[in-house]
N, C-alpha and C. Protein backbone atom coordinates (compact mmCIF):
# COMPACT_ATOMS: atom_id res chain seq x y z
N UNK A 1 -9.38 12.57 1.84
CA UNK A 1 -9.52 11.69 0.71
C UNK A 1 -10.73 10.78 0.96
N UNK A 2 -11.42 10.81 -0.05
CA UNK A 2 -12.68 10.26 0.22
C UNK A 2 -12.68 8.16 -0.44
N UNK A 3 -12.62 7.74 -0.23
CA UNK A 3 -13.30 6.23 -0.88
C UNK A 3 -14.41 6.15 -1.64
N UNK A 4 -13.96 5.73 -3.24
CA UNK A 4 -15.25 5.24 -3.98
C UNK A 4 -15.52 3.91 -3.62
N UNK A 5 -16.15 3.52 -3.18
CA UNK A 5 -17.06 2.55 -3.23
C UNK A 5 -16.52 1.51 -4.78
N UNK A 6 -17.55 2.14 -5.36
CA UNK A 6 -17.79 1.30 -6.66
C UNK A 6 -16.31 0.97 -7.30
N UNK A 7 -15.53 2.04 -7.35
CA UNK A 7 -13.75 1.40 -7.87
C UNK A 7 -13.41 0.16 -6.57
N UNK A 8 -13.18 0.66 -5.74
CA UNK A 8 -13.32 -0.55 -4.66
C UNK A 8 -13.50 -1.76 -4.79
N UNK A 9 -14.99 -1.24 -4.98
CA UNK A 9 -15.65 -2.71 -5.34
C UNK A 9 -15.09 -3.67 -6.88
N UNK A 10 -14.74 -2.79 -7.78
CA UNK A 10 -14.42 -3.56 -8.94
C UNK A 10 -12.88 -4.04 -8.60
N UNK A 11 -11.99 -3.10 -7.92
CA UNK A 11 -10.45 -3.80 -7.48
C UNK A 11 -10.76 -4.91 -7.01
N UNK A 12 -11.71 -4.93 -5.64
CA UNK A 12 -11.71 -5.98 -5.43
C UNK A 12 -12.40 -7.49 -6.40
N UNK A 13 -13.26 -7.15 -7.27
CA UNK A 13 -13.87 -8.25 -8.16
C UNK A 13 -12.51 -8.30 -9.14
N UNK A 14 -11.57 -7.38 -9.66
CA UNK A 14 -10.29 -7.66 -10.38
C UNK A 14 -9.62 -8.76 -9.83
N UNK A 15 -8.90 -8.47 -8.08
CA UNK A 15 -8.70 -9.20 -7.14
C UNK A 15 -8.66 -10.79 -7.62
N UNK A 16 -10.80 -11.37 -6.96
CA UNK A 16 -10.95 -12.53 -7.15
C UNK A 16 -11.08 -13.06 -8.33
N UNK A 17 -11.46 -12.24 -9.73
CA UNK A 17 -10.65 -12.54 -10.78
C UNK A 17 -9.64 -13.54 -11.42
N UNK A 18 -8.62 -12.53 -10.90
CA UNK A 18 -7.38 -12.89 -10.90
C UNK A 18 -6.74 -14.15 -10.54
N UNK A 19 -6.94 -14.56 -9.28
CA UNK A 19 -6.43 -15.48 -8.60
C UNK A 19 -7.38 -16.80 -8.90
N UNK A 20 -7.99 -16.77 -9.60
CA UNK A 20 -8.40 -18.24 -9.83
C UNK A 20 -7.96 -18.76 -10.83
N UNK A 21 -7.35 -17.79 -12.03
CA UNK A 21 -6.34 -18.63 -12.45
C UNK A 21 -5.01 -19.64 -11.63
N UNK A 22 -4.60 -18.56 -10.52
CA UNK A 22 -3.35 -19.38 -9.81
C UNK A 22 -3.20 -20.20 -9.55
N UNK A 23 -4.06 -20.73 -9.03
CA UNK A 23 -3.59 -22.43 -8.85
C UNK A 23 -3.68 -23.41 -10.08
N UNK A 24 -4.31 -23.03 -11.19
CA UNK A 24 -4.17 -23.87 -11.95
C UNK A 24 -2.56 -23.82 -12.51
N UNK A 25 -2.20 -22.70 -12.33
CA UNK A 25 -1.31 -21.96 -13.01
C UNK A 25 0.74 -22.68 -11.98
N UNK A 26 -0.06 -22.70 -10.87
CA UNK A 26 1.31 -23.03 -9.68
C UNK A 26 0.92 -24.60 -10.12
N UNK A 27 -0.11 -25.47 -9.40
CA UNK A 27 -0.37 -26.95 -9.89
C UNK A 27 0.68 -27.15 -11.58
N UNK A 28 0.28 -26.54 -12.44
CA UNK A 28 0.54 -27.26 -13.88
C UNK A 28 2.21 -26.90 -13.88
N UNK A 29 2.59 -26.17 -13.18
CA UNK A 29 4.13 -25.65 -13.03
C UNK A 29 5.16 -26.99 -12.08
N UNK A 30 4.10 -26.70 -11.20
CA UNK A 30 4.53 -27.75 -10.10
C UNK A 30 5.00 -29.27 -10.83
N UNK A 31 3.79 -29.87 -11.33
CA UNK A 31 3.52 -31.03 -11.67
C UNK A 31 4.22 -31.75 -13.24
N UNK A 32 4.48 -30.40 -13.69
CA UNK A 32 4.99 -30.34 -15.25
C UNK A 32 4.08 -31.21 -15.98
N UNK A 33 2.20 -30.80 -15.79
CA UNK A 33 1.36 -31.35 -16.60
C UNK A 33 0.26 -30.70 -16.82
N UNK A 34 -0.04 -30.59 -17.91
CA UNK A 34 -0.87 -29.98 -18.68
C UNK A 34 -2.21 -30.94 -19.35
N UNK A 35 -2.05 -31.57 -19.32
CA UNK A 35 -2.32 -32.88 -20.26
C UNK A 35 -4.00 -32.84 -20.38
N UNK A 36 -4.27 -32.40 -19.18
CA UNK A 36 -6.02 -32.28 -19.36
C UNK A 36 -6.44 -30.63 -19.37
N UNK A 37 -5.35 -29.71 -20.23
CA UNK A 37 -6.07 -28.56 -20.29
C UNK A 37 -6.05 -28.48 -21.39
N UNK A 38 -7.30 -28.30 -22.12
CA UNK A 38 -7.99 -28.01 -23.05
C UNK A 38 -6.89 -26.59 -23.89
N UNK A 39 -6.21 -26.71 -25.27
CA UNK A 39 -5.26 -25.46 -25.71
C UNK A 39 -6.77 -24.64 -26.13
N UNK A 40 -8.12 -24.80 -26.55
CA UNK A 40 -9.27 -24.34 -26.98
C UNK A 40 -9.33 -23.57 -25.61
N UNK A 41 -9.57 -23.79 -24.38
CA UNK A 41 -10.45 -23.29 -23.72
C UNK A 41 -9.12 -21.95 -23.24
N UNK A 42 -8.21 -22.23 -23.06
CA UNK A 42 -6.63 -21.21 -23.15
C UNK A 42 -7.04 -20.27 -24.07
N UNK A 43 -7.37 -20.61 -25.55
CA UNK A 43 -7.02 -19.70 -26.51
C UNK A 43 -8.60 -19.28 -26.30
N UNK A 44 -9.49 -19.68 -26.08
CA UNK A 44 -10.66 -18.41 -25.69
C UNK A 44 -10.43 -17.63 -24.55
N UNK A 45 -10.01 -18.07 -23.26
CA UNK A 45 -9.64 -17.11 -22.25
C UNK A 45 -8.84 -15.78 -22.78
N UNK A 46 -7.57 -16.30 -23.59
CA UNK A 46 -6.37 -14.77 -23.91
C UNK A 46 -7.20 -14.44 -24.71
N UNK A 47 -8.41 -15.29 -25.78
CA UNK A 47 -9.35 -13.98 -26.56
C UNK A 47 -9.92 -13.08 -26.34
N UNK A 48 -10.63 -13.83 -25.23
CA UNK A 48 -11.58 -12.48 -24.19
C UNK A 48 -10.83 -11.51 -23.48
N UNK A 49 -9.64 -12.03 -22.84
CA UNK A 49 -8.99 -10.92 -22.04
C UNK A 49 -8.72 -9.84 -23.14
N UNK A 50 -7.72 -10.10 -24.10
CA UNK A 50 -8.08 -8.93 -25.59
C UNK A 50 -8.74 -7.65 -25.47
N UNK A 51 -10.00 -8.97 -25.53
CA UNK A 51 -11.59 -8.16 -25.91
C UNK A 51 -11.54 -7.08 -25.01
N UNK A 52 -11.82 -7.76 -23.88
CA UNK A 52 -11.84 -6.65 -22.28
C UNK A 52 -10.93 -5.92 -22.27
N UNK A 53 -9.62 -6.19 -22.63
CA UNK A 53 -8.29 -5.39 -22.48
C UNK A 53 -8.97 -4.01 -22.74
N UNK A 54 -9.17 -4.24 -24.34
CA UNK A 54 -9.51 -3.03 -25.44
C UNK A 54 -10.49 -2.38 -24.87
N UNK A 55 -11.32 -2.84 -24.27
CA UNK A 55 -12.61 -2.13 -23.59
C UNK A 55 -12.55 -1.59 -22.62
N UNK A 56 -11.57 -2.19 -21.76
CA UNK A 56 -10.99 -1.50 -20.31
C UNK A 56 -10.25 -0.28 -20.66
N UNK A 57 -9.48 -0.43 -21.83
CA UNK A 57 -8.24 1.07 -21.99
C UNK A 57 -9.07 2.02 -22.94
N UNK A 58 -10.09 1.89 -23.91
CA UNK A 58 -10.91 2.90 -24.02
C UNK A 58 -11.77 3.60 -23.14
N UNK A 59 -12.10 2.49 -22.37
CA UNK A 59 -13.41 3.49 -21.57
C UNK A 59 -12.77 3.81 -19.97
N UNK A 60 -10.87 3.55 -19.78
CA UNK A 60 -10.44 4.06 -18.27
C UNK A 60 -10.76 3.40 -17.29
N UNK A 61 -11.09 1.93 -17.80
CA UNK A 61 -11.51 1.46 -16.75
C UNK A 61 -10.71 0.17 -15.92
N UNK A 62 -10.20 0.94 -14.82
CA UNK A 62 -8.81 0.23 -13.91
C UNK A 62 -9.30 -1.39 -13.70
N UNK A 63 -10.06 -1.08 -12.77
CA UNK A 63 -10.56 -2.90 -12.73
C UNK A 63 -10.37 -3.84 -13.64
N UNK A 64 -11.14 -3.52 -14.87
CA UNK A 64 -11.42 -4.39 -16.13
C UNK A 64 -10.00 -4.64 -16.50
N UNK A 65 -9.04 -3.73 -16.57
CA UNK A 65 -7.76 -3.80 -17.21
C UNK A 65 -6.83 -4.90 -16.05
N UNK A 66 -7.19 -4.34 -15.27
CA UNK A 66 -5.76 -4.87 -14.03
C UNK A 66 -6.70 -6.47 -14.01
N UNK A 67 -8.15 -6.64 -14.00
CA UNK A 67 -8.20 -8.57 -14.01
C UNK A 67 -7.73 -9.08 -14.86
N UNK A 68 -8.46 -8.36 -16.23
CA UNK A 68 -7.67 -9.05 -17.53
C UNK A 68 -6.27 -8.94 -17.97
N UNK A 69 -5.48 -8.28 -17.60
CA UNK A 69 -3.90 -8.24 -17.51
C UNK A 69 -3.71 -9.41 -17.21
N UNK A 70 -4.09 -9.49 -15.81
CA UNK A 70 -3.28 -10.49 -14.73
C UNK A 70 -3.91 -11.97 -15.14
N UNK A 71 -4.97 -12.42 -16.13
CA UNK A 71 -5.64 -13.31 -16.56
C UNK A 71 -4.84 -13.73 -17.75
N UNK A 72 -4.90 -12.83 -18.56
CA UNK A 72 -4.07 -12.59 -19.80
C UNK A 72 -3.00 -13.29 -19.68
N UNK A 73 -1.83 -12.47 -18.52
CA UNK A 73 -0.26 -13.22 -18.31
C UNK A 73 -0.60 -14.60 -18.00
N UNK A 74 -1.52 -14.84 -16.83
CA UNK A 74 -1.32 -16.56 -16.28
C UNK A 74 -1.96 -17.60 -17.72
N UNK A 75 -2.81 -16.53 -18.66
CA UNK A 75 -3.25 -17.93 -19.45
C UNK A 75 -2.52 -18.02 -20.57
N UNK A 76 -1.53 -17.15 -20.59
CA UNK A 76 -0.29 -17.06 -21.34
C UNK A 76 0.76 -17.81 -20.90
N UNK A 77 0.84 -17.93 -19.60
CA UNK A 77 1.85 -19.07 -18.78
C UNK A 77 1.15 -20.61 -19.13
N UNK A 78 0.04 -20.81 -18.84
CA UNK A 78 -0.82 -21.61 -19.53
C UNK A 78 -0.66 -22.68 -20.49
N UNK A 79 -0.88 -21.33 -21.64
CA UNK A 79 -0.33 -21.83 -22.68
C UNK A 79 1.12 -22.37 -23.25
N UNK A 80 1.94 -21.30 -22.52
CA UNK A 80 4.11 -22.09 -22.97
C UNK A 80 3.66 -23.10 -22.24
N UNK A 81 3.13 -23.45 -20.82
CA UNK A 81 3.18 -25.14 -20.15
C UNK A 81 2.56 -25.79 -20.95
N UNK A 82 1.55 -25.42 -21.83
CA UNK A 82 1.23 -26.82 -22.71
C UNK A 82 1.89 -26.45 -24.42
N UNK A 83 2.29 -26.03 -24.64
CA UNK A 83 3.80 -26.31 -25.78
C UNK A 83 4.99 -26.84 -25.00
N UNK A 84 5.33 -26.28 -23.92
CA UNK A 84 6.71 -27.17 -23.14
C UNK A 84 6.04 -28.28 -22.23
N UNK A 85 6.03 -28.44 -21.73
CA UNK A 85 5.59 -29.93 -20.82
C UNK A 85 4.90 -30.80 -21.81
N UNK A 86 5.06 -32.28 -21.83
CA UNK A 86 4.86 -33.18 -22.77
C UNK A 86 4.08 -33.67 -21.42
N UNK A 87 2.48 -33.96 -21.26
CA UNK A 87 2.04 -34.55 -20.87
C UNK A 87 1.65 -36.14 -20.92
């Protein structure tokens, strides 16, 4: 079994992606505050992930799908913390 490289390389850019939502995501859980996140800058993030979603599952492309998934869910968590938590 050979290693691509380039898929590799995009798992791993999915990877760091991913995880920079988390801490905003554990913090605003933790703290039960939201209060300085922008619901605008939320509702452009789940726009773009969308965008990419659609672009990732036409053109097969694992990376693109598996960051924006995992972007998608946390800025979807995101978002219920700022409808539930009263900052």
């Amino acid at each position: 079994m050979s290693i691509d490289y380039v898929q590799a390389t995009g798992y791993l850019g999915s990877l760091l992606t991913s995880i920079t939502f988390v801490p905003q995501v554990y913090k605003s859980w933790k703290s039960k505050s939201v209060g300085d996140l922008s619901v605008w800058m939320i509702w452009a993030v789940i726009s773009s992930t969308i965008v990419w979603l659609t672009f990732g599952f036409a053109t097969h492309n694992g990376p693109v799908i598996v960051a924006n998934a995992v972007v998608f869910f946390l800025s979807l968590l995101l978002y219920y913390f700022k409808l539930t938590f009263r900052s």
